[in-house]
N, C-alpha and C. Protein backbone atom coordinates (compact mmCIF):
# COMPACT_ATOMS: atom_id res chain seq x y z
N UNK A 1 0.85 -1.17 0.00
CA UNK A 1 0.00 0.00 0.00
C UNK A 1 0.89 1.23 0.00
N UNK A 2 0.77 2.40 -0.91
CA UNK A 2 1.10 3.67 -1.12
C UNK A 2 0.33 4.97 -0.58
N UNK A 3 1.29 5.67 0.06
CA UNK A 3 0.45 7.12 0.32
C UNK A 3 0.53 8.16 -0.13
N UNK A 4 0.04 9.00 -1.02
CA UNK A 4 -0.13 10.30 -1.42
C UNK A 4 -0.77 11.60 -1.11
N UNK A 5 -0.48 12.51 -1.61
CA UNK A 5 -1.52 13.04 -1.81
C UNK A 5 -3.24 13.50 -2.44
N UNK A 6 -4.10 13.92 -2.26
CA UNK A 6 -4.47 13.99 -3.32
C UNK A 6 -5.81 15.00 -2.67
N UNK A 7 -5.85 15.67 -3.57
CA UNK A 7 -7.20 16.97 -3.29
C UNK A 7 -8.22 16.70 -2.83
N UNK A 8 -9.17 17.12 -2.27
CA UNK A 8 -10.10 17.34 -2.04
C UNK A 8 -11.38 18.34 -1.33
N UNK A 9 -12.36 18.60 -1.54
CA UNK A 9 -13.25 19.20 -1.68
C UNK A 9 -13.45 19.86 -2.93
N UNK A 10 -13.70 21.62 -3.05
CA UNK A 10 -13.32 22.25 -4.49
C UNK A 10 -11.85 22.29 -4.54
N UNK A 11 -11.27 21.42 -4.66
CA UNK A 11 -9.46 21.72 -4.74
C UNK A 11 -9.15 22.76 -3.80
N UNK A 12 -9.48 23.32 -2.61
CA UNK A 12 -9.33 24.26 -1.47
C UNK A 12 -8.49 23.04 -0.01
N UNK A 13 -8.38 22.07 -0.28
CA UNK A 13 -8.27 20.98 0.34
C UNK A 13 -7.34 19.70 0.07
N UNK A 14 -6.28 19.34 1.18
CA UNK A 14 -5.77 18.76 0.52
C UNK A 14 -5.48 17.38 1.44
N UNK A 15 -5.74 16.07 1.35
CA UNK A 15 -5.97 14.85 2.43
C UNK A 15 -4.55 13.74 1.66
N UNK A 16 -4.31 13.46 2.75
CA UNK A 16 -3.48 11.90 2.48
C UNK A 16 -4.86 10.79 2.42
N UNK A 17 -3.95 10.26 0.82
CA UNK A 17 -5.19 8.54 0.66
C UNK A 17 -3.75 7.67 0.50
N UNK A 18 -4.66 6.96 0.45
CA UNK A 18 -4.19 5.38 0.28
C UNK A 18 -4.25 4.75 -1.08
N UNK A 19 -3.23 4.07 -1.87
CA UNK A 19 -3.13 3.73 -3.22
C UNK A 19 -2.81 2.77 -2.99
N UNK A 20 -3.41 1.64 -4.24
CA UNK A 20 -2.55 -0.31 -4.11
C UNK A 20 -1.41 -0.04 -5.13
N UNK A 21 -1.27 1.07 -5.74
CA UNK A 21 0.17 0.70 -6.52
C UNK A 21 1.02 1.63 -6.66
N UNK A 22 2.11 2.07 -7.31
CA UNK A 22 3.46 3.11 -6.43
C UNK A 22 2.98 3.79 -7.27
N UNK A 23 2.47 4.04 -8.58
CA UNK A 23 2.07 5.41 -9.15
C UNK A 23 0.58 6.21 -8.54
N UNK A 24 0.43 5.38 -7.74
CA UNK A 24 -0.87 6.22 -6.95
C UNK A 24 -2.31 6.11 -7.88
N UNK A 25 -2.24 5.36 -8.94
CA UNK A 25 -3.31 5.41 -9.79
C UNK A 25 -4.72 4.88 -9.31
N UNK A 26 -4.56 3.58 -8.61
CA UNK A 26 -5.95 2.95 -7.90
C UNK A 26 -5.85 3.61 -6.59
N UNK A 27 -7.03 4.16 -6.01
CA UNK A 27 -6.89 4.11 -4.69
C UNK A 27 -7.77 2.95 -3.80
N UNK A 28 -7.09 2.80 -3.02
CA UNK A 28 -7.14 1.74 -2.09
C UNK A 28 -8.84 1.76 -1.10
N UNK A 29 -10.02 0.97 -0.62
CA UNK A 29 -10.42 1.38 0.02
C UNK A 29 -10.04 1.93 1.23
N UNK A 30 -11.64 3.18 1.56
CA UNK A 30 -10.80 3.59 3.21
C UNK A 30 -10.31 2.68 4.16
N UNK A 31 -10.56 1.65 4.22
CA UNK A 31 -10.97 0.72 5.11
C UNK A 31 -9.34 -0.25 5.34
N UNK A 32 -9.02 0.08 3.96
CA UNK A 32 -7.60 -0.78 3.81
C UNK A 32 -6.70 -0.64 5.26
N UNK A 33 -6.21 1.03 5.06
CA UNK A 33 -5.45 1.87 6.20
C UNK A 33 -5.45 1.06 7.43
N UNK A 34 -6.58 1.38 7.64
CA UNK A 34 -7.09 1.42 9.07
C UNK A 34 -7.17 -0.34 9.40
N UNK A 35 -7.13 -1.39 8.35
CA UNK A 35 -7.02 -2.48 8.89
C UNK A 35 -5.69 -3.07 9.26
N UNK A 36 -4.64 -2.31 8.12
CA UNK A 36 -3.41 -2.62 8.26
C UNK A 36 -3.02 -2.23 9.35
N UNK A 37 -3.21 -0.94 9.75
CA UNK A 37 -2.35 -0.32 11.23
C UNK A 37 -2.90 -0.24 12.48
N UNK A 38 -3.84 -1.64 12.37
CA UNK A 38 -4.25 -1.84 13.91
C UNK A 38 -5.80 -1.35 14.17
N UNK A 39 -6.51 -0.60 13.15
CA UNK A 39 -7.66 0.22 13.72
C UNK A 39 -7.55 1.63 13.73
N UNK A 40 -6.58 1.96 13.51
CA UNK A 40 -6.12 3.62 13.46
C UNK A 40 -6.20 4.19 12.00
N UNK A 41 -6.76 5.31 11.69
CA UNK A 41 -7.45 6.09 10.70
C UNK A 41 -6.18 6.59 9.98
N UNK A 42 -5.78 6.85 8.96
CA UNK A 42 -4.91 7.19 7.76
C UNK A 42 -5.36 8.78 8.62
N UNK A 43 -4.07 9.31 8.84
CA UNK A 43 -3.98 10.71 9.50
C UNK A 43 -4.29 11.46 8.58
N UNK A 44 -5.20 12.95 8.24
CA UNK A 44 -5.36 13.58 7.34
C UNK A 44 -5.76 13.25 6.12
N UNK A 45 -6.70 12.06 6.18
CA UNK A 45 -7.40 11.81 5.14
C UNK A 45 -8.57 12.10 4.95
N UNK A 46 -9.46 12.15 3.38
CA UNK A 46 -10.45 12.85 3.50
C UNK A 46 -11.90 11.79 4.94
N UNK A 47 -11.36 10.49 5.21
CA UNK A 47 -12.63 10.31 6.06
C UNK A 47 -12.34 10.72 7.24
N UNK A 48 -11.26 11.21 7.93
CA UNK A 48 -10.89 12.05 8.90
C UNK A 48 -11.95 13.81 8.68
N UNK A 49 -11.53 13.86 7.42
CA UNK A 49 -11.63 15.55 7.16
C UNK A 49 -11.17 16.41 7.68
N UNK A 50 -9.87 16.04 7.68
CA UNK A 50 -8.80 17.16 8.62
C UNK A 50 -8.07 17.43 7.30
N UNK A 51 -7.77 18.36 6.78
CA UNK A 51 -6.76 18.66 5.53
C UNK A 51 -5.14 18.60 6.06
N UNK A 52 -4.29 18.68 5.30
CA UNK A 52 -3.02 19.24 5.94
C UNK A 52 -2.89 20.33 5.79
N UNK A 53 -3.02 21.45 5.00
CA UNK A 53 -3.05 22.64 4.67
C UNK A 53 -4.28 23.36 6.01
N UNK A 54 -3.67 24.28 6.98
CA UNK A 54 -5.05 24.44 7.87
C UNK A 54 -5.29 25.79 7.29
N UNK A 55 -6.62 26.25 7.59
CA UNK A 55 -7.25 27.20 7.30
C UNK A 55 -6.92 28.92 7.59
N UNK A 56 -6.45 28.27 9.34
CA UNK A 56 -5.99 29.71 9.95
C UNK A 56 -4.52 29.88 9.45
N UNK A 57 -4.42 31.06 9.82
CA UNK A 57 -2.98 31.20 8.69
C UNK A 57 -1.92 32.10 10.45
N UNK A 58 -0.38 31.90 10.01
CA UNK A 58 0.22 32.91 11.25
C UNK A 58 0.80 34.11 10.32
N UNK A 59 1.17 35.34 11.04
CA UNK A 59 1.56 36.27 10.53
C UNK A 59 3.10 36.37 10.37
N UNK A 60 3.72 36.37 9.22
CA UNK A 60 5.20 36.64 9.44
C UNK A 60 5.99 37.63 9.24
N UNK A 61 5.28 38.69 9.68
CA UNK A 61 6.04 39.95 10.11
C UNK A 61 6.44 39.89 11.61
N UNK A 62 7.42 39.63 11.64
CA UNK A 62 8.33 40.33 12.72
C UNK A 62 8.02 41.29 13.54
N UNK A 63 7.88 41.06 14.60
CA UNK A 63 7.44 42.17 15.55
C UNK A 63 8.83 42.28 16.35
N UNK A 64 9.47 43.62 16.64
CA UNK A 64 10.26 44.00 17.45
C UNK A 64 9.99 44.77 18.19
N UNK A 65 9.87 43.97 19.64
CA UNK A 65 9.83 44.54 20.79
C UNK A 65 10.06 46.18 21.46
N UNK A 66 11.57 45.94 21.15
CA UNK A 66 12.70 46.87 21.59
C UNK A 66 12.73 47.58 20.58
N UNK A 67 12.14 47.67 19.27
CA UNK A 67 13.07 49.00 18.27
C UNK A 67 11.65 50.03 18.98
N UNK A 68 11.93 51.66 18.35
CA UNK A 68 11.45 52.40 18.81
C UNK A 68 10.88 52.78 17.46
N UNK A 69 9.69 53.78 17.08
CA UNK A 69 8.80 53.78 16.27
C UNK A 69 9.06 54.55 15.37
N UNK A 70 10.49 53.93 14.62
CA UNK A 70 11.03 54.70 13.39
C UNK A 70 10.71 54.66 11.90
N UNK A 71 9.49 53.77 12.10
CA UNK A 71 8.27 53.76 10.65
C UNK A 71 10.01 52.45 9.48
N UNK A 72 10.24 52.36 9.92
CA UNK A 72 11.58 50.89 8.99
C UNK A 72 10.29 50.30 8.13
N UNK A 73 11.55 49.13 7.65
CA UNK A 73 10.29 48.34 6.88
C UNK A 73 10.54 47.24 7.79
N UNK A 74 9.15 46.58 7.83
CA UNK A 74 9.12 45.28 8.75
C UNK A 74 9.66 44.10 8.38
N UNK A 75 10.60 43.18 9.06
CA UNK A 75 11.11 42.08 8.84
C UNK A 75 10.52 40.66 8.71
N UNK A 76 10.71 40.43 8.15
CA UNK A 76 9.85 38.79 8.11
C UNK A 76 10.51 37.58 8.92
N UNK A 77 9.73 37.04 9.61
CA UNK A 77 10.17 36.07 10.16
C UNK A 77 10.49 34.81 10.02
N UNK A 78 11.65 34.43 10.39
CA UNK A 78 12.76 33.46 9.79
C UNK A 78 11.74 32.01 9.50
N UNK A 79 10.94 31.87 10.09
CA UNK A 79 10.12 30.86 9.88
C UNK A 79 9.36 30.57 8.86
N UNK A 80 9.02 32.07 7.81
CA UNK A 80 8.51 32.37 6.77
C UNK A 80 9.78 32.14 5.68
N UNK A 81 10.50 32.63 5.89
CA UNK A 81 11.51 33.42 5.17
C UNK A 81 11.86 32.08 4.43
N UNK A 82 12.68 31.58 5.34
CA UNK A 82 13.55 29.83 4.99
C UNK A 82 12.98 29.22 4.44
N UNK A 83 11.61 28.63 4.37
CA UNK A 83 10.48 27.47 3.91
C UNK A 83 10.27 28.10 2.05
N UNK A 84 9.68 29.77 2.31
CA UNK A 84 9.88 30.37 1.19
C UNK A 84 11.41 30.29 0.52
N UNK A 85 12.25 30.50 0.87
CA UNK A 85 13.48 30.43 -0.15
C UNK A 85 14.03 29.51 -0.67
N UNK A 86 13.33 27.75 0.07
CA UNK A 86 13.74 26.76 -0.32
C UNK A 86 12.58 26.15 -1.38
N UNK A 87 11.55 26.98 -1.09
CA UNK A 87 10.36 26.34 -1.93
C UNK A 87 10.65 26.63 -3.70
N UNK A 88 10.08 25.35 -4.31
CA UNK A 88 10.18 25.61 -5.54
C UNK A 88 9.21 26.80 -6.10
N UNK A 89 9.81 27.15 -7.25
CA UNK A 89 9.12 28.45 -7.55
C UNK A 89 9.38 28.43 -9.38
N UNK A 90 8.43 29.33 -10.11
CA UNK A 90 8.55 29.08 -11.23
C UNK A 90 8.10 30.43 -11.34
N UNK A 91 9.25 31.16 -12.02
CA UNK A 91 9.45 32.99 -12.10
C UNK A 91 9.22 33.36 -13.30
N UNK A 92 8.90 32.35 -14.41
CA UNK A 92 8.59 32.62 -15.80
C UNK A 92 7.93 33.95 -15.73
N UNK A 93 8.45 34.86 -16.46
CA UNK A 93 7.91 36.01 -16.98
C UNK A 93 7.80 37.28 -15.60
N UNK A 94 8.36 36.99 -14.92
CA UNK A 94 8.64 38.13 -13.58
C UNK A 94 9.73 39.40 -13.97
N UNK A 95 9.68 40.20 -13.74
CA UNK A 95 10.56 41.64 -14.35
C UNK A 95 11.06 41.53 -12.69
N UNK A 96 12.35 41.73 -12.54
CA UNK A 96 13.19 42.96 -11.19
C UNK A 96 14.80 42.36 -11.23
N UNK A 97 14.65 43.20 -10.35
CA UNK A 97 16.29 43.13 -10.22
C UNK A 97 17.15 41.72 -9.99
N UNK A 98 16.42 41.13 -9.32
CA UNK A 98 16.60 39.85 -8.28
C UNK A 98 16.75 38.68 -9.92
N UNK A 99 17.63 37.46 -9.17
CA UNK A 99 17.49 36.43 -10.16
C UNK A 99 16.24 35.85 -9.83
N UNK A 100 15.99 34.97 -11.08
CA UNK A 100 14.77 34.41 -11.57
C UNK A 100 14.98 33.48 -11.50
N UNK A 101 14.09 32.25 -10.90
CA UNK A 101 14.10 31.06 -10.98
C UNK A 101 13.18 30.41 -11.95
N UNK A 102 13.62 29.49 -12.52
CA UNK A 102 12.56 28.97 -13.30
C UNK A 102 12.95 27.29 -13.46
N UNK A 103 13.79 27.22 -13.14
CA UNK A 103 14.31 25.88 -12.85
C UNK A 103 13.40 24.77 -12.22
N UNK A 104 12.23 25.44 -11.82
CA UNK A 104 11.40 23.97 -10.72
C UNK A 104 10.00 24.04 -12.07
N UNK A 105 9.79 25.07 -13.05
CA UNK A 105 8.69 25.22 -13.94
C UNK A 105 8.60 23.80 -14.34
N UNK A 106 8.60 23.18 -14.77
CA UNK A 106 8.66 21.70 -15.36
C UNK A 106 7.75 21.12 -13.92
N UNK A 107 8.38 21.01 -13.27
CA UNK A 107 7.90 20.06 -12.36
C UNK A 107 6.60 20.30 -11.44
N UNK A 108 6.61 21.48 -11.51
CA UNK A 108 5.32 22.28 -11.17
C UNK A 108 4.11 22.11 -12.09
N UNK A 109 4.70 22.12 -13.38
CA UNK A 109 3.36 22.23 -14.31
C UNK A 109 2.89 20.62 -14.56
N UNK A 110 3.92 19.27 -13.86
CA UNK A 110 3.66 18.48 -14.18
C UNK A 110 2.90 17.68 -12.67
N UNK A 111 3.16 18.61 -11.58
CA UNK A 111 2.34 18.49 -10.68
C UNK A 111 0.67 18.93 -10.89
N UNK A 112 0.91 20.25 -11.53
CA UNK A 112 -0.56 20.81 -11.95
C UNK A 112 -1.65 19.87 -12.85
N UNK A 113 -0.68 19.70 -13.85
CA UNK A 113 -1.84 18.69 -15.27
C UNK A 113 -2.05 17.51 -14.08
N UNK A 114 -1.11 16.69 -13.21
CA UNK A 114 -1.33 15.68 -12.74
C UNK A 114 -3.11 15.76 -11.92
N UNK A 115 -3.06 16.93 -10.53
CA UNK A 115 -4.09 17.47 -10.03
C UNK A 115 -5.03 17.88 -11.14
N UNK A 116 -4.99 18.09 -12.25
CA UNK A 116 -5.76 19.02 -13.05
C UNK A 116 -6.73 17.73 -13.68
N UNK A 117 -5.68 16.98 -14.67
CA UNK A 117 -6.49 15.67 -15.54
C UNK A 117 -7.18 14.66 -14.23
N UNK A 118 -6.54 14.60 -13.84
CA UNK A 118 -6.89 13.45 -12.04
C UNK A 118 -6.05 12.28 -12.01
N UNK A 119 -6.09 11.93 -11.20
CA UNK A 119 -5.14 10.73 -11.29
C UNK A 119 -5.51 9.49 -12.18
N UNK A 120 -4.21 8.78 -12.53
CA UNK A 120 -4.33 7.45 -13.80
C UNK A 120 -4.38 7.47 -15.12
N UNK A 121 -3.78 9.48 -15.14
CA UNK A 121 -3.92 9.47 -16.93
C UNK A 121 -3.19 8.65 -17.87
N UNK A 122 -2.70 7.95 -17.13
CA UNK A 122 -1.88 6.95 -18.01
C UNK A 122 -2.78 5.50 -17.76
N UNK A 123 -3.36 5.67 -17.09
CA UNK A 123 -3.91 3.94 -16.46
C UNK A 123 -4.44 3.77 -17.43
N UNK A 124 -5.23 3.82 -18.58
CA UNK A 124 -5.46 3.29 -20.04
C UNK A 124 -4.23 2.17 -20.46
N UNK A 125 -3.22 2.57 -20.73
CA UNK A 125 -2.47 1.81 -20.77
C UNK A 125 -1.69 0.73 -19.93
N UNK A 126 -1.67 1.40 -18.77
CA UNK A 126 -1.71 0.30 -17.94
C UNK A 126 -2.58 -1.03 -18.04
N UNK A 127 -3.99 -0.43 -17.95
CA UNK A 127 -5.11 -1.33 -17.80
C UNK A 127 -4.96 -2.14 -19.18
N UNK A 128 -4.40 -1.50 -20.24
CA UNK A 128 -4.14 -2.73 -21.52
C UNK A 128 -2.98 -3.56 -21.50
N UNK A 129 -1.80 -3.14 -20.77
CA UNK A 129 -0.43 -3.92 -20.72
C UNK A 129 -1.25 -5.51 -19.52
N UNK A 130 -2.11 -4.97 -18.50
CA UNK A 130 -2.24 -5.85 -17.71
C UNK A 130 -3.55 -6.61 -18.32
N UNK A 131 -4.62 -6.50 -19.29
CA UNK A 131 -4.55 -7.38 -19.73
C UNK A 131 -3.72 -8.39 -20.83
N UNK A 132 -2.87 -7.54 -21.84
CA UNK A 132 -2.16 -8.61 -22.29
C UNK A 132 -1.41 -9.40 -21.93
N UNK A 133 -0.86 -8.99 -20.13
CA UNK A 133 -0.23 -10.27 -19.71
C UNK A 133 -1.15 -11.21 -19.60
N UNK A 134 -2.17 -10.76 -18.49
CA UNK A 134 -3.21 -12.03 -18.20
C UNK A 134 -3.72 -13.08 -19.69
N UNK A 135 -3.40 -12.11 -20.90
CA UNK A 135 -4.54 -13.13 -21.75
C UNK A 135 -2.52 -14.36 -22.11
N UNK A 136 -1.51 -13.71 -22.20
CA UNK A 136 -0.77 -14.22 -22.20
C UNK A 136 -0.39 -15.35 -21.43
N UNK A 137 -0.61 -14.99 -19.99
CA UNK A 137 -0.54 -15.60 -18.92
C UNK A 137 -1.49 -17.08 -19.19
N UNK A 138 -2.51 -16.61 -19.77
CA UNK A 138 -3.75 -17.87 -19.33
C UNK A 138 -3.26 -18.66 -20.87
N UNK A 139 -2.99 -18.35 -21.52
CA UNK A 139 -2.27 -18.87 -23.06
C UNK A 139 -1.15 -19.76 -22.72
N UNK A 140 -0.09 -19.22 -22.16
CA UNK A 140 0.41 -19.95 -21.44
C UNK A 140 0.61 -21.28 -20.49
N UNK A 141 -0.87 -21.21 -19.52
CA UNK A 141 -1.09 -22.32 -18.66
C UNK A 141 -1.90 -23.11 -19.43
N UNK A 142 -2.80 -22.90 -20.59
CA UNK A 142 -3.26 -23.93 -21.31
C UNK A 142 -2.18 -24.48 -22.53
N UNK A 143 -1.42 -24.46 -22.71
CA UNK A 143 -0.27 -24.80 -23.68
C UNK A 143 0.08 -25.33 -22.32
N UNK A 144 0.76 -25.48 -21.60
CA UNK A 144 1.46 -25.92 -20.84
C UNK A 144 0.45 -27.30 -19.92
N UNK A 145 -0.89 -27.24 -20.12
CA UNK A 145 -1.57 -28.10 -19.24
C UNK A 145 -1.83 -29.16 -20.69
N UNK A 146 -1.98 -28.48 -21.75
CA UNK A 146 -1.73 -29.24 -23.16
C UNK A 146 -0.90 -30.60 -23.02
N UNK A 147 0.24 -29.79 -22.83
CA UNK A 147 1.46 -30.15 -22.71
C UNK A 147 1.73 -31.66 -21.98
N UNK A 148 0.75 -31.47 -20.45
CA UNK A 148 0.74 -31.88 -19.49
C UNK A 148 0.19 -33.42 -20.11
N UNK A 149 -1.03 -32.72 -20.42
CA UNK A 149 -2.46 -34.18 -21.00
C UNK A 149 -1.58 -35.27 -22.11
N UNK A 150 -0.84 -34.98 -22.87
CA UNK A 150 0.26 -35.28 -23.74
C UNK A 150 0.53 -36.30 -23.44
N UNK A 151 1.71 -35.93 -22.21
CA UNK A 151 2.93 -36.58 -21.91
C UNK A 151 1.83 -37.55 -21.00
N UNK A 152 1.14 -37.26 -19.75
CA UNK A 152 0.39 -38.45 -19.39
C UNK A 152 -0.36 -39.05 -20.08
N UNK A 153 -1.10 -38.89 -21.42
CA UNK A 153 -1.40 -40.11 -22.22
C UNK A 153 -0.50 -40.99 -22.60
N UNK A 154 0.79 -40.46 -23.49
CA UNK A 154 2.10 -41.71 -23.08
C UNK A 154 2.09 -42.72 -22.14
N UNK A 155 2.22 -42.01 -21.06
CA UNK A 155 2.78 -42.76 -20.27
C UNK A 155 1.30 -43.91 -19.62
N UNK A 156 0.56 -44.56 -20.48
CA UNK A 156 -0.53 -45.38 -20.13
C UNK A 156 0.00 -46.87 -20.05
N UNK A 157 -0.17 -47.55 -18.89
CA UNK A 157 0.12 -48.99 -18.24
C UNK A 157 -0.77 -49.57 -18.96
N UNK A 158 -0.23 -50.48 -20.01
CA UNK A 158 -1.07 -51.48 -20.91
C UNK A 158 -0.85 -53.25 -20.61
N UNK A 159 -0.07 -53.28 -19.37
CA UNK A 159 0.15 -54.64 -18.41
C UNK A 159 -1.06 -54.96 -17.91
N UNK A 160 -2.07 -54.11 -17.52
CA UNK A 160 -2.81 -54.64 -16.58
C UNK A 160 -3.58 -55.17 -17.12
């Protein structure tokens, strides 16, 4: 079993599910989770309805105590600051002074179509590779049980 992400409500919302395969394409019943780990609920999933993303938001302006009321510009707080400067970002078409990132664009837009089309846009093909094994597969065990009926007709005791 696999865990992802994956949206929910109007896309304002976002829950950990449960998938049976590593591309996240089937999801798993709710029920799976919670049997595997004892009785305990897949944390932040939509049958919880707790999102990970919470609603209330904190402020990251910097409040200084001690400066005196010289109208500055306000500082942001390091807690904001760091998470933002490591986060991917895609600056396509931004004007200023500052360098531009655009280096994470790719991976962003392939996060987006992913959320956007829904999950398994590929499972078409999947779902055809896995039947041509199975019809292969079962082609297989009848040639081979063929095979079987064959060799034990040979071998028939004509002593008795």
């Amino acid at each position: 079993m696999y865990c992802d992400s994956e949206r929910g409500g109007k896309g304002d919302r976002i829950f950990l599910g449960s998938f049976l395969d590593e591309t996240c394409s089937y999801a798993a019943p709710d029920i799976t989770y919670k049997c595997l780990n004892g009785g305990v609920e897949l944390p932040f999933s939509a049958s919880t309805g707790e999102s990970v993303v919470k609603d209330d938001c904190i402020s990251c302006k910097e409040i200084d105590m001690n400066a005196d009321d010289d109208g500055g510009d306000p500082e942001v707080l390091q807690l904001c600051e760091e998470p933002y400067e490591r986060a991917g970002k895609c600056e396509t078409g931004m004007e200023g002074p500052y360098y531009i990132r655009e280096l994470e664009c790719d991976f962003i837009q392939n996060v987006e179509s992913r959320f956007s089309s829904g999950r398994g846009s590929n499972s078409s093909s999947a779902v055809a590779w896995a039947w041509f094994f199975a019809i292969c597969t079962l082609g297989i065990a009848g040639f081979a049980y063929t095979l079987y009926e064959k060799l034990h007709r040979k071998n028939v005791n004509l002593a008795a």
